[in-house]
Every structure is written in C-alpha cells, then in structure tokens.
C-alpha atoms as a PDB file:
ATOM      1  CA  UNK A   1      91.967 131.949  94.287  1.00  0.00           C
ATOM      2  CA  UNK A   2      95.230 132.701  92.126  1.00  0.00           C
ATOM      3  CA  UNK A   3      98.947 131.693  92.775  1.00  0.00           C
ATOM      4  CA  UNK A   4     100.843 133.417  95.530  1.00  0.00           C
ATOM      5  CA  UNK A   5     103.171 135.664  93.817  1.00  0.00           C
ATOM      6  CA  UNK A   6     105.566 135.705  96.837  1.00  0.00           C
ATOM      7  CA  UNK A   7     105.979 132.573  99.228  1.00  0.00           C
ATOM      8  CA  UNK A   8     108.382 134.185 101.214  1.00  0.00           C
ATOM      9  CA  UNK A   9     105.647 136.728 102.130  1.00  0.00           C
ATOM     10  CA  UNK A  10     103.025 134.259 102.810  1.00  0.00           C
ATOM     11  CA  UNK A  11     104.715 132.025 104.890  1.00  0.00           C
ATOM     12  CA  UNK A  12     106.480 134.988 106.968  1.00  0.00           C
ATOM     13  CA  UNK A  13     102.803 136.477 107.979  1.00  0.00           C
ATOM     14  CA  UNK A  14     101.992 132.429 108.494  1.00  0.00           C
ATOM     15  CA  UNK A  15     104.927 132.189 110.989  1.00  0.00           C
ATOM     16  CA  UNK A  16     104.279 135.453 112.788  1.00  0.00           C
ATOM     17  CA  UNK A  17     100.764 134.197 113.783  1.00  0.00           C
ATOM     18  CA  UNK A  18     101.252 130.789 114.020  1.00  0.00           C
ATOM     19  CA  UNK A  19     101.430 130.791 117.735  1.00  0.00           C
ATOM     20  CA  UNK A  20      98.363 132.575 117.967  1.00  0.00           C
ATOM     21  CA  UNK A  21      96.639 130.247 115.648  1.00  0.00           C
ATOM     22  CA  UNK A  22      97.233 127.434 117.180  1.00  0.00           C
ATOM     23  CA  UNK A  23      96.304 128.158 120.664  1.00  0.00           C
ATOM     24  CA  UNK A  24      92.980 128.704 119.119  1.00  0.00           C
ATOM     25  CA  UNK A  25      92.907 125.852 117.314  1.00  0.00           C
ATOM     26  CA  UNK A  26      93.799 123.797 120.591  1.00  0.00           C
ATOM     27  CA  UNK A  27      91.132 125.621 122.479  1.00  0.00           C
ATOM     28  CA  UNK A  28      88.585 124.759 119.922  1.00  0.00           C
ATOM     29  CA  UNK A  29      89.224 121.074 119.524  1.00  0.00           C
ATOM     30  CA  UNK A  30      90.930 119.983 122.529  1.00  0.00           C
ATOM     31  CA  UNK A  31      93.371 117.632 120.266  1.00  0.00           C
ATOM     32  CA  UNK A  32      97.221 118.739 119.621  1.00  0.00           C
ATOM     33  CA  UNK A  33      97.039 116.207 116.476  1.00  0.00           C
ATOM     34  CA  UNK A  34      94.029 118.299 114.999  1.00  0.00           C
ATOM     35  CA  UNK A  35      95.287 121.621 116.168  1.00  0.00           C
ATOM     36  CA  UNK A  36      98.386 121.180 113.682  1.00  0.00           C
ATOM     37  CA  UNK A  37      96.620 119.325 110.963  1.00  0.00           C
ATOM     38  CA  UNK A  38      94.141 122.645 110.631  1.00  0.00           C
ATOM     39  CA  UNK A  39      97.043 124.230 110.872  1.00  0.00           C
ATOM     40  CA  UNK A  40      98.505 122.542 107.712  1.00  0.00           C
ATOM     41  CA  UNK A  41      95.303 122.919 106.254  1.00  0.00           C
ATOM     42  CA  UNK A  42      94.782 126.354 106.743  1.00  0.00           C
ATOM     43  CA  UNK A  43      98.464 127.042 105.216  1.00  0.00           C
ATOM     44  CA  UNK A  44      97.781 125.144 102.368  1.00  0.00           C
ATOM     45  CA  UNK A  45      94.940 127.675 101.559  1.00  0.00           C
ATOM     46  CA  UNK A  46      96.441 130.544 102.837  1.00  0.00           C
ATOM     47  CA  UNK A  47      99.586 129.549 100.097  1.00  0.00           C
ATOM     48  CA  UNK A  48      97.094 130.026  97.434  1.00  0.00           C
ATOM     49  CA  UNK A  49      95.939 133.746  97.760  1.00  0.00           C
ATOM     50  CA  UNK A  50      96.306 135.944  96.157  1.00  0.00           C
ATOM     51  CA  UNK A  51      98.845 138.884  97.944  1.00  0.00           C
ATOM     52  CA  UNK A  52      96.809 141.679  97.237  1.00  0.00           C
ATOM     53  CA  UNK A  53      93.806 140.024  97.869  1.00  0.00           C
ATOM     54  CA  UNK A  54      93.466 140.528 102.154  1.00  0.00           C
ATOM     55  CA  UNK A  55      93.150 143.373 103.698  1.00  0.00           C
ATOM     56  CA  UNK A  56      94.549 141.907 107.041  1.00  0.00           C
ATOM     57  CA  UNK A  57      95.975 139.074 107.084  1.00  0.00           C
ATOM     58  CA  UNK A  58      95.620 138.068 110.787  1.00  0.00           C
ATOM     59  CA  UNK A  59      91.520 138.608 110.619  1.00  0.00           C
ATOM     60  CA  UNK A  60      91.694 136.053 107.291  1.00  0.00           C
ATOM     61  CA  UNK A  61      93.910 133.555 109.111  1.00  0.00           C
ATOM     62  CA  UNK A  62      91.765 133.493 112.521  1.00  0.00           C
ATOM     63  CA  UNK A  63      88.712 133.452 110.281  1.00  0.00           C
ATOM     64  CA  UNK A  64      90.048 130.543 108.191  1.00  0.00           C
ATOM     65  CA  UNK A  65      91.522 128.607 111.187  1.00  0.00           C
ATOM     66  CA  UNK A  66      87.835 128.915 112.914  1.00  0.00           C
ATOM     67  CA  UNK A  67      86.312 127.546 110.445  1.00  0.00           C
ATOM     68  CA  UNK A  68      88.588 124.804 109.725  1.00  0.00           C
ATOM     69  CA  UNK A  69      88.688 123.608 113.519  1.00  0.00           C
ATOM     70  CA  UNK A  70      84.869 123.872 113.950  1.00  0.00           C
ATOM     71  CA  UNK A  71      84.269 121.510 110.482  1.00  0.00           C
ATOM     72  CA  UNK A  72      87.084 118.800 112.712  1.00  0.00           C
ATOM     73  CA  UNK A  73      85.213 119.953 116.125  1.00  0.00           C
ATOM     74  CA  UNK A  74      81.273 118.895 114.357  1.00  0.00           C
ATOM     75  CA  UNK A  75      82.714 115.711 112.996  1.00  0.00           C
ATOM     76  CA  UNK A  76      85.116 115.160 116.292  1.00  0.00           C
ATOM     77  CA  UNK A  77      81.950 115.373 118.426  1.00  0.00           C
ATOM     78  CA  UNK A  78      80.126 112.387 116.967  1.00  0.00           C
ATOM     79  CA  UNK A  79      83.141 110.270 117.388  1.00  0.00           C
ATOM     80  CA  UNK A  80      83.395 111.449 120.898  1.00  0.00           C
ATOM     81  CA  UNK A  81      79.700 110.450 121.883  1.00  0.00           C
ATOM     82  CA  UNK A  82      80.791 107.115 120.988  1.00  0.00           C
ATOM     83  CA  UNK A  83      84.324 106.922 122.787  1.00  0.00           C
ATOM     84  CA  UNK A  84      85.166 104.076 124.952  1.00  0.00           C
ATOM     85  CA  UNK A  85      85.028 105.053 128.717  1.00  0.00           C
ATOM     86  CA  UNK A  86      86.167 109.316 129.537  1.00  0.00           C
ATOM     87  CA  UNK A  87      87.081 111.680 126.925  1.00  0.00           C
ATOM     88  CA  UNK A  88      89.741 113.971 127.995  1.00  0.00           C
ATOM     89  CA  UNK A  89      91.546 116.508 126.018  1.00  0.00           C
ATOM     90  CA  UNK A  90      94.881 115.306 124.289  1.00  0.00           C
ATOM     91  CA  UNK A  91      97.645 117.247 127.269  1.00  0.00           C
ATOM     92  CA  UNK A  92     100.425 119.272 126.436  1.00  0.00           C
ATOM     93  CA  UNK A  93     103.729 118.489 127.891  1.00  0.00           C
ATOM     94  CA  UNK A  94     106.003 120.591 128.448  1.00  0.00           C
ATOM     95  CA  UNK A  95     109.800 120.351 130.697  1.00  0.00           C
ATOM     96  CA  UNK A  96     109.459 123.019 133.900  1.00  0.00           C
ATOM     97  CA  UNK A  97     112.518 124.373 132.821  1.00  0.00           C
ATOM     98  CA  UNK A  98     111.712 125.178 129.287  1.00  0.00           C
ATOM     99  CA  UNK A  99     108.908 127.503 127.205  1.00  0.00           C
ATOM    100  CA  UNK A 100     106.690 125.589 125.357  1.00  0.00           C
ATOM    101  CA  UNK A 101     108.637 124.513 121.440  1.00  0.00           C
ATOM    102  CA  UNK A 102     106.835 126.922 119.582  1.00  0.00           C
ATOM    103  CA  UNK A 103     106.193 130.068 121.484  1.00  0.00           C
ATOM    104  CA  UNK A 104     102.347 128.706 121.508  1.00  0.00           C
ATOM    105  CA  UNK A 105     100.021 130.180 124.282  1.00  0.00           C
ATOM    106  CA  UNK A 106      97.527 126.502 123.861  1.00  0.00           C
ATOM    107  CA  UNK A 107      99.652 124.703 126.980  1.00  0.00           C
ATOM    108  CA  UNK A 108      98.465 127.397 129.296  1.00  0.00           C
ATOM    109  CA  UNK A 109      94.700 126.121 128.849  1.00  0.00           C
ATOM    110  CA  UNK A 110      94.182 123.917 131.883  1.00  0.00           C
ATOM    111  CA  UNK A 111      92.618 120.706 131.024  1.00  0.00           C
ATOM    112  CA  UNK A 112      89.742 121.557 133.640  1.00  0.00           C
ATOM    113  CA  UNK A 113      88.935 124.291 131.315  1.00  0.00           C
ATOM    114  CA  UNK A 114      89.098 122.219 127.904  1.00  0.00           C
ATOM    115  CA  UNK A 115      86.586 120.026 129.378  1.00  0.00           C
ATOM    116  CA  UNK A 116      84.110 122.830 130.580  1.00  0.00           C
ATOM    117  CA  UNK A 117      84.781 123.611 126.967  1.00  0.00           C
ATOM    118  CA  UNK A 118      83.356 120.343 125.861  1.00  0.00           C
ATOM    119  CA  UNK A 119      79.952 120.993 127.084  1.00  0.00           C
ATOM    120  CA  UNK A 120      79.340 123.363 124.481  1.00  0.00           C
ATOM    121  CA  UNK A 121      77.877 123.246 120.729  1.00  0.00           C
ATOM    122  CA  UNK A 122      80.543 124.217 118.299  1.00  0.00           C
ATOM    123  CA  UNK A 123      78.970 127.565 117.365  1.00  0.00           C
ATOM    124  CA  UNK A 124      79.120 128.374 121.474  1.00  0.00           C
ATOM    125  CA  UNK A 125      82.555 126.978 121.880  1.00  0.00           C
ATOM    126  CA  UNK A 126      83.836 129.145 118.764  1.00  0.00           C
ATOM    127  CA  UNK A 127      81.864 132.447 120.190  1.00  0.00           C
ATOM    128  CA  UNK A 128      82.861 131.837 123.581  1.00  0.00           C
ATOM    129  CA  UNK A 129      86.689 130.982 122.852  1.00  0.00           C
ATOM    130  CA  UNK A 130      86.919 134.113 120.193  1.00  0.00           C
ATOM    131  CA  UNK A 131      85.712 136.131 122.588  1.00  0.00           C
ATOM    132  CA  UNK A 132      87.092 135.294 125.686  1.00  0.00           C
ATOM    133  CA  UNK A 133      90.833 133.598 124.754  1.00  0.00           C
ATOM    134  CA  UNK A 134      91.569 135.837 121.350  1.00  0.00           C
ATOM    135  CA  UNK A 135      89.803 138.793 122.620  1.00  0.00           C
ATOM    136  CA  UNK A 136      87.712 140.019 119.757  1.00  0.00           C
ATOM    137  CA  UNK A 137      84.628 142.119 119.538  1.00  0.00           C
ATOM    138  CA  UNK A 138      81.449 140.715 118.538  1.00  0.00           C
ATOM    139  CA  UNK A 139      81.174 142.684 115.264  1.00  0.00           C
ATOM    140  CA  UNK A 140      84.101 140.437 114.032  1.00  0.00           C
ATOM    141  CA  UNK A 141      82.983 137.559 115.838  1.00  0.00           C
ATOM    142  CA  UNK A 142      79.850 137.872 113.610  1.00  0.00           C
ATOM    143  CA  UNK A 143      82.136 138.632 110.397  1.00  0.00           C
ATOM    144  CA  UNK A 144      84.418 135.146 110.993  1.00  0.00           C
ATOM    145  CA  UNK A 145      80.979 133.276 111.915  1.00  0.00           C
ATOM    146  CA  UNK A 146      78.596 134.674 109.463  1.00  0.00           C
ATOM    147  CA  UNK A 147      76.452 135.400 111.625  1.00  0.00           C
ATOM    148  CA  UNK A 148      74.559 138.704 113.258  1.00  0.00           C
ATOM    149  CA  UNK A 149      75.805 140.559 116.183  1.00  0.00           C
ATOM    150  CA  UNK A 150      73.031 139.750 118.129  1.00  0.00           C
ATOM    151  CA  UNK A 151      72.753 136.294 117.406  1.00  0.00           C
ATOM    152  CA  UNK A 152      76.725 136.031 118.525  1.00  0.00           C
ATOM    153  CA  UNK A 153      75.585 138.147 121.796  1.00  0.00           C
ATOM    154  CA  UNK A 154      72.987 135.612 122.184  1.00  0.00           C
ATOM    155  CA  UNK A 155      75.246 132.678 121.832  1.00  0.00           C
ATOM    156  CA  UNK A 156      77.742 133.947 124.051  1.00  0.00           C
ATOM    157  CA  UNK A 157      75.201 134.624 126.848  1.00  0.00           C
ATOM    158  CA  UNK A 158      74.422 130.377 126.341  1.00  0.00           C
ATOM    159  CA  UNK A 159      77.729 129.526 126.570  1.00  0.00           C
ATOM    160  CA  UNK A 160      78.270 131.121 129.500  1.00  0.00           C
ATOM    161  CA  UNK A 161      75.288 129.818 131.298  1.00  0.00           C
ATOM    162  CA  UNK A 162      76.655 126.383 130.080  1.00  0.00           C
ATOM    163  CA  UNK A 163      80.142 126.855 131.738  1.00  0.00           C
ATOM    164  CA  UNK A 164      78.643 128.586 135.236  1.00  0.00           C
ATOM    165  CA  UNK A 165      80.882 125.600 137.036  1.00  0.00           C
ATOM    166  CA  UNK A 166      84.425 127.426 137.925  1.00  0.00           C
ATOM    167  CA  UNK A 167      87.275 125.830 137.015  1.00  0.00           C
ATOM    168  CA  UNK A 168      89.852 125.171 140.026  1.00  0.00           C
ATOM    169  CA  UNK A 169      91.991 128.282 140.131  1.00  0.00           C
ATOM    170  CA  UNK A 170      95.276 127.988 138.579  1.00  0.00           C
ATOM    171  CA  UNK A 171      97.519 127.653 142.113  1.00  0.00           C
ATOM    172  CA  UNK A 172     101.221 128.945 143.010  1.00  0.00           C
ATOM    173  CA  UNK A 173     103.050 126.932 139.874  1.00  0.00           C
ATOM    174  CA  UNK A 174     105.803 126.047 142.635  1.00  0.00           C
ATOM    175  CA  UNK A 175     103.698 125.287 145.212  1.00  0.00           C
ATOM    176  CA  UNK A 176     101.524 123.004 142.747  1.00  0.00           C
ATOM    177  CA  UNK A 177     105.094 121.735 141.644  1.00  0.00           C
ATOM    178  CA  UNK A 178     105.883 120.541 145.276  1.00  0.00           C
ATOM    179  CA  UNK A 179     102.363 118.653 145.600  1.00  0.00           C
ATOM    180  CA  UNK A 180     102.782 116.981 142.824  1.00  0.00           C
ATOM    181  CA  UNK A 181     106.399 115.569 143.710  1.00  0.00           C
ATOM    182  CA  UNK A 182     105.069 114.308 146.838  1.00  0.00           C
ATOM    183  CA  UNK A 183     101.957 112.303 145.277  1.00  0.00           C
ATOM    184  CA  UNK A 184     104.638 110.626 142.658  1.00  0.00           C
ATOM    185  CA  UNK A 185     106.870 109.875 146.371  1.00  0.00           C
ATOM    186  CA  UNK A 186     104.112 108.756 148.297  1.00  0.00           C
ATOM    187  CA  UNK A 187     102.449 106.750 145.446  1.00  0.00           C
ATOM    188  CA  UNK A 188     105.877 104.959 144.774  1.00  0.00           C
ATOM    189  CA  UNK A 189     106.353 104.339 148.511  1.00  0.00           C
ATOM    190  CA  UNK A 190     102.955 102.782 148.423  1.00  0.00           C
ATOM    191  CA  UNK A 191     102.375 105.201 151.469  1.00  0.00           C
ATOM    192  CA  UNK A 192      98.269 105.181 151.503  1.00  0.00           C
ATOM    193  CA  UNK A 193      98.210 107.749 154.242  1.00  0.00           C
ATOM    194  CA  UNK A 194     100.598 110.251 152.587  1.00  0.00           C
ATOM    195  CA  UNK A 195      98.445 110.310 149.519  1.00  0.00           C
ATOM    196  CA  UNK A 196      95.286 110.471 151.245  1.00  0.00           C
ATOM    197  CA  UNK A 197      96.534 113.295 153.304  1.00  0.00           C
ATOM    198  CA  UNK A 198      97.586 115.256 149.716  1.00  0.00           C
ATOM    199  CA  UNK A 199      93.931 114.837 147.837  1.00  0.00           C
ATOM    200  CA  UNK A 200      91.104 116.708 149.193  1.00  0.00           C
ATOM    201  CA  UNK A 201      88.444 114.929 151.043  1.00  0.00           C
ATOM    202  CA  UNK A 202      86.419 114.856 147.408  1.00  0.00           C
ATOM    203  CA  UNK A 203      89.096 114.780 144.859  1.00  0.00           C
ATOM    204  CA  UNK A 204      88.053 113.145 141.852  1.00  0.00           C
ATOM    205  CA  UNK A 205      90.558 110.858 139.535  1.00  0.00           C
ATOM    206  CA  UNK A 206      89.485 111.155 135.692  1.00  0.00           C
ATOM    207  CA  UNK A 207      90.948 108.339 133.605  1.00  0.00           C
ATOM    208  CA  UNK A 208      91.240 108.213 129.464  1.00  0.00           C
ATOM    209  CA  UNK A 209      92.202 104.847 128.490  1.00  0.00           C
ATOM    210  CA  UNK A 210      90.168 104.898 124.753  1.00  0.00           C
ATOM    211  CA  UNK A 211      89.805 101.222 125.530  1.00  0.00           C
ATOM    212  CA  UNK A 212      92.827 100.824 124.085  1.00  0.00           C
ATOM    213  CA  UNK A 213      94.411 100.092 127.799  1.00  0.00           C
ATOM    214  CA  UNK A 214      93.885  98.992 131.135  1.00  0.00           C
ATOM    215  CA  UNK A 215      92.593 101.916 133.671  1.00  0.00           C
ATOM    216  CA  UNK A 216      89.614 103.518 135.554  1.00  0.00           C
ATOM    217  CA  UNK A 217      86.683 103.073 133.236  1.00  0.00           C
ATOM    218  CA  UNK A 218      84.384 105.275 135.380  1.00  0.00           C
ATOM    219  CA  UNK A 219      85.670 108.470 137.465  1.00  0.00           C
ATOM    220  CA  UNK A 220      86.823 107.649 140.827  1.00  0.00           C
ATOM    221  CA  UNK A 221      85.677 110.115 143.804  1.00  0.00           C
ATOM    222  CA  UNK A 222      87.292 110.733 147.504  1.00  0.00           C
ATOM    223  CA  UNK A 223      90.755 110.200 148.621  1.00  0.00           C
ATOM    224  CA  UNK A 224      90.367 106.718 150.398  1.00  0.00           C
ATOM    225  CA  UNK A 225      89.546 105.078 146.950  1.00  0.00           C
ATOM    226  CA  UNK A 226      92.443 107.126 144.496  1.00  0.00           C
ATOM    227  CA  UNK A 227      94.950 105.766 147.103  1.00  0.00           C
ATOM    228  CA  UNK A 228      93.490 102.316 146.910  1.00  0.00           C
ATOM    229  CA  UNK A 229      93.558 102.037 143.254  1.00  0.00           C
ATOM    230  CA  UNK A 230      97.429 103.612 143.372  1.00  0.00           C
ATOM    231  CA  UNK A 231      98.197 101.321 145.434  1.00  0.00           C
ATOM    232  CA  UNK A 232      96.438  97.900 144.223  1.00  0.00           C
ATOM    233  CA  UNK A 233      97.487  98.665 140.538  1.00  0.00           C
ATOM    234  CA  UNK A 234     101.253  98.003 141.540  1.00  0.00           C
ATOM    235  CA  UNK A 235     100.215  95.477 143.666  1.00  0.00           C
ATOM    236  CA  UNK A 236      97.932  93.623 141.023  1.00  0.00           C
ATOM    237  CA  UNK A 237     100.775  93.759 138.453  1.00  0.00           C
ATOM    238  CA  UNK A 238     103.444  93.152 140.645  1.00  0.00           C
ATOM    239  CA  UNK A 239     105.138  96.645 138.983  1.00  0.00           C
ATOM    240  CA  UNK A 240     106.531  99.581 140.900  1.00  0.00           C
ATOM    241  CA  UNK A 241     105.670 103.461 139.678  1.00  0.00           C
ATOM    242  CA  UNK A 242     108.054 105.870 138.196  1.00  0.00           C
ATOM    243  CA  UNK A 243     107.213 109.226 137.327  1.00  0.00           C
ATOM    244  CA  UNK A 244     109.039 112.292 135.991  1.00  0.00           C
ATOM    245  CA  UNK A 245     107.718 115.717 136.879  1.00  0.00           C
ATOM    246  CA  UNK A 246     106.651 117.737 133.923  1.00  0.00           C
ATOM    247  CA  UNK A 247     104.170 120.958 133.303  1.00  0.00           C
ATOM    248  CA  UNK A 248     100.994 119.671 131.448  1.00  0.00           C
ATOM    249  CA  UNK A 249      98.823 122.852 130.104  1.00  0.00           C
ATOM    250  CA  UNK A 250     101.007 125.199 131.695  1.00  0.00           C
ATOM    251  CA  UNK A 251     100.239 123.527 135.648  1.00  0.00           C
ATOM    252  CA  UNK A 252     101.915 120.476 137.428  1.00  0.00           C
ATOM    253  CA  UNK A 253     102.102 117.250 136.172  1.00  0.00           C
ATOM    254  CA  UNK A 254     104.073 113.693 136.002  1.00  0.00           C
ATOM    255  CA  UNK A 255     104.669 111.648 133.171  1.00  0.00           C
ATOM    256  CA  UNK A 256     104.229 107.581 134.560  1.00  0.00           C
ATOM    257  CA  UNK A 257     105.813 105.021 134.172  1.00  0.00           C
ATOM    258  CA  UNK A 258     104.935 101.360 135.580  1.00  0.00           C
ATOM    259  CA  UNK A 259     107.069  98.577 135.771  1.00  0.00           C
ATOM    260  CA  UNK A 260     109.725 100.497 133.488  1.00  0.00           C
ATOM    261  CA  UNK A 261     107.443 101.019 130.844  1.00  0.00           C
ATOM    262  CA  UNK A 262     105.994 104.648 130.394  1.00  0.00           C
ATOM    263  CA  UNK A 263     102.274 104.515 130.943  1.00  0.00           C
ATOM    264  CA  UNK A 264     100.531 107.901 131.017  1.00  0.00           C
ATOM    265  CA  UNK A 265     100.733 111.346 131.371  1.00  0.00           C
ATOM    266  CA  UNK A 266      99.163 112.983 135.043  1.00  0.00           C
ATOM    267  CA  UNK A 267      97.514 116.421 135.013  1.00  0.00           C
ATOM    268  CA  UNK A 268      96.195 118.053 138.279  1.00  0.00           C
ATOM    269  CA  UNK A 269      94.105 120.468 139.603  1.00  0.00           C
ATOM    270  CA  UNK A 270      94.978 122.064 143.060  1.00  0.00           C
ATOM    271  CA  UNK A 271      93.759 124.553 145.421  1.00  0.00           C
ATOM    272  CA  UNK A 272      94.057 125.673 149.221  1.00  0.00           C
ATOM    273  CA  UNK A 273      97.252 123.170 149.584  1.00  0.00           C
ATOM    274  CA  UNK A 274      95.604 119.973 148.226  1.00  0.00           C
ATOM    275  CA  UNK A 275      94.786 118.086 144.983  1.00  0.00           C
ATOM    276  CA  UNK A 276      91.190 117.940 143.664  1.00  0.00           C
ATOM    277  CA  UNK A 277      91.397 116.276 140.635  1.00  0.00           C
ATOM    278  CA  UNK A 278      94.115 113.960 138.902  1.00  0.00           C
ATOM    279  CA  UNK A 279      93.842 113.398 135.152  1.00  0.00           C
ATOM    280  CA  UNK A 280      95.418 110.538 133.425  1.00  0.00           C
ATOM    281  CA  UNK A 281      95.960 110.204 129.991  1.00  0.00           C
ATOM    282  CA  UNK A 282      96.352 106.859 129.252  1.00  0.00           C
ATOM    283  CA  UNK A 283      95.198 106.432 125.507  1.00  0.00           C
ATOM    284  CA  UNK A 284      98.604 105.417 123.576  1.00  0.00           C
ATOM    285  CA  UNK A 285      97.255 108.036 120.596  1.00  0.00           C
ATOM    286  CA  UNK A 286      97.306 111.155 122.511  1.00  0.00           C
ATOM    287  CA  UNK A 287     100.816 110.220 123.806  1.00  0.00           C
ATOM    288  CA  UNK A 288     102.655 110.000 120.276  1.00  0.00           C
ATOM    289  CA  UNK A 289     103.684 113.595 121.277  1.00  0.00           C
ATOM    290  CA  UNK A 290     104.698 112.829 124.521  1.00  0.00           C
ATOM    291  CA  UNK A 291     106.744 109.991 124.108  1.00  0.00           C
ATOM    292  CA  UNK A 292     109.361 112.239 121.503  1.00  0.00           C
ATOM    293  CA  UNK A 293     109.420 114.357 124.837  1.00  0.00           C
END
C-alpha cells in the first residue's frame, strides 16, 4: 500500500463511520477494550491507502474491521474456554440522561444477546452479525468473508439454529428503569420479601468475577436464593449497598457499590413486570471504563 496523499480525507471518511464500525466490532467480540483497539488497528491501515485506491470506502472499512475483530474473536475464544468462573461480555455504561459518548449504536446490544452471540464459531458470529445488525446482502457478506454465497447462506442458516433461544424482549425503558430502582431500595433495605416479589419465580443471577474477586462462581437460579445471597453478602462483610442507576447496553442497570467502595456494574433483563436475569460484572478489567464514568 502507498502513503495517503491526504490525511484530512482519510480520517474524515474514518470519523463518519466510526460509529458504525464500532458497534460491529462490539457485536463481534463482546469486549469495549478490543472493539477500540481494532478500531486503532484498522485506522492505522486504513491511513496507509492509497486515496484512489477504494472504490467505497465504507465496504473496505467494514471489510477490514471484520476481519480484524474475528483474528481478536479466534484468539479471544481460547482464552475464554479457560476463564475463571462466567464469561460475560465487557457492559456499556451509559448516564439515562445522556446518548452514548460517541454516537455508537454497540450500547443498544443487550448483554442477553452478546451471550447468545457467544455460542457461535467466529465465521457464524461474523455472518450472522453482518447480516442481521449491519444489514448486508449475502453477495457482500461473501466478498468481506471470502467466501461463496452459498456457503454464507449455509452458515447463516447454522447460526440461527444455534441462537433458536429468544432473548428477553427489550421492556418499556421507564418501566425497566422503575424495577430496577426498587431492587437497588429493597436490596439496601435488606428487605428479602421486596426483592423476591421483583424477580420472577426462575430468575437467574449471572456473576463475572475473572477470579480476580469475590462473587457467585456458579449461576444462581430462583428468587429465594438471589435475595439470600443480597442479603448475606452485606451481612458477611458487615458492608451496606449503594448503587447508582445507570443504562447498561441501552436497558436498566445500577452501578454497586459496597461498603463505599464501587464494586460492579448490574445489567438486567425484564419482562411482564419482573426481573429474569441480573448480570454482574464484577471483574476489575472490564470496569476501567466504568470507573472514568
């Protein structure tokens, strides 16, 4: 590739897609940290062609960014076979009030979905996220992938027999705002009724610790046994919850604190009034982010 002629060229039709490029990049790895490092990686490339050299320069950047993010996704996944306790997806954080910083569509991927996600091979995930998040037709699907039509087609049909579980649907953002709230009151009151009466009879609590802290190793199913744990952690350390309510991947959320010290960041799923799933990221290197919030 030859020197860029004009920088101020390149890195406007950088910044005009950037947005786009990283919500795919965040779909495809499930990591904020590696979603802007391909990022820088793909700008560092795209620096060094030559102007007259693309014919569009969105095609080239989603093609580049693809294959960037699924070299990080095949050497993420071997990593992640040997994590420490549950993987979950590094959350983006975000104030209720505000847009996310950058215009970026990635916060609006709920974390239910970036773990559905995970079950997938990184060709499948690439096909299936191409397709269905960036909207593009299987001839340049094929083109980006090197691959045949038919073999994308093929692909696509095995990633969606992969992800047949729904995800919960997204609910009313206010009404999953208000649920929310009253976990964070009834979990500082200590109030095991009140947060048994929020979760649904099976709701599920999904902790990501890394091994780097103390939390739920395993999953923890039904309500009785999420408000126990809520309640014996303070009691155990002798340290009261805070929490501060925040959007995480565009749905409700709190960031916690415990005994003044902020802890984690909570994610939930919700449907027909009630919580089914609570996700706490716990794992101090997928908070860096969060704790500039």
């Amino acid at each position: 590739m030859t020197a860029l002629a004009d920088p101020d060229t390149a890195l406007a039709a950088f910044a005009g897609e950037r947005a786009r490029l990283r919500a795919l990049a965040y779909r495809l790895l499930g990591s904020v940290a590696e979603a802007e490092d391909t990022l820088q990686d793909a700008w560092l490339r795209w620096s060094a062609v030559a102007p007259g050299s693309v014919g569009s320069a969105p095609a080239f950047l989603t093609t580049l960014v693809t294959r960037l993010a699924l070299d990080r996704l095949r050497s993420a996944r071997v990593a992640r076979e040997r994590y420490y306790g549950l993987w979950l997806p590094e959350p983006e954080v975000a104030d209720w009030e505000d847009g996310s910083e950058d215009g970026s569509e990635s916060e609006s991927v709920p974390l239910a979905m970036l773990l559905l996600l995970e079950r997938l091979a990184p060709d499948q995930r690439a096909v299936f996220v191409l397709r269905e998040a960036m909207d593009l037709d299987y001839a340049e699907i094929a083109a980006m992938l090197g691959k045949s039509v038919e073999a994308c087609r093929q692909i696509m049909r095995r990633a969606r027999a992969r992800m047949a579980e729904p995800s919960a649907a997204m609910a009313d953002p206010d009404a999953g705002r208000r649920l929310a709230a009253a976990f964070a009151e009834a979990s500082v009151r200590r109030d095991y009724a009140a947060i048994v009466a929020l979760l649904s009879d099976d709701a599920q609590w999904l902790s990501d610790g890394g091994g780097m802290v103390r939390t739920a190793v395993n999953p923890l199913f039904g309500a009785d046994r999420i408000a126990r744990f809520l309640i014996g952690v303070q009691r155990k350390r002798a340290l009261g919850f805070r929490f501060v309510p925040v959007r995480v991947n565009g749905g409700p959320g709190l960031l916690a604190e415990l005994g003044g010290s902020f802890r984690s960041v909570l994610a939930f799923d919700v449907a027909d009034g009630r919580i089914l799933r609570v996700y706490q990221v716990a794992n101090p290197q997928k908070l860096e982010r969060v704790r500039s919030f």
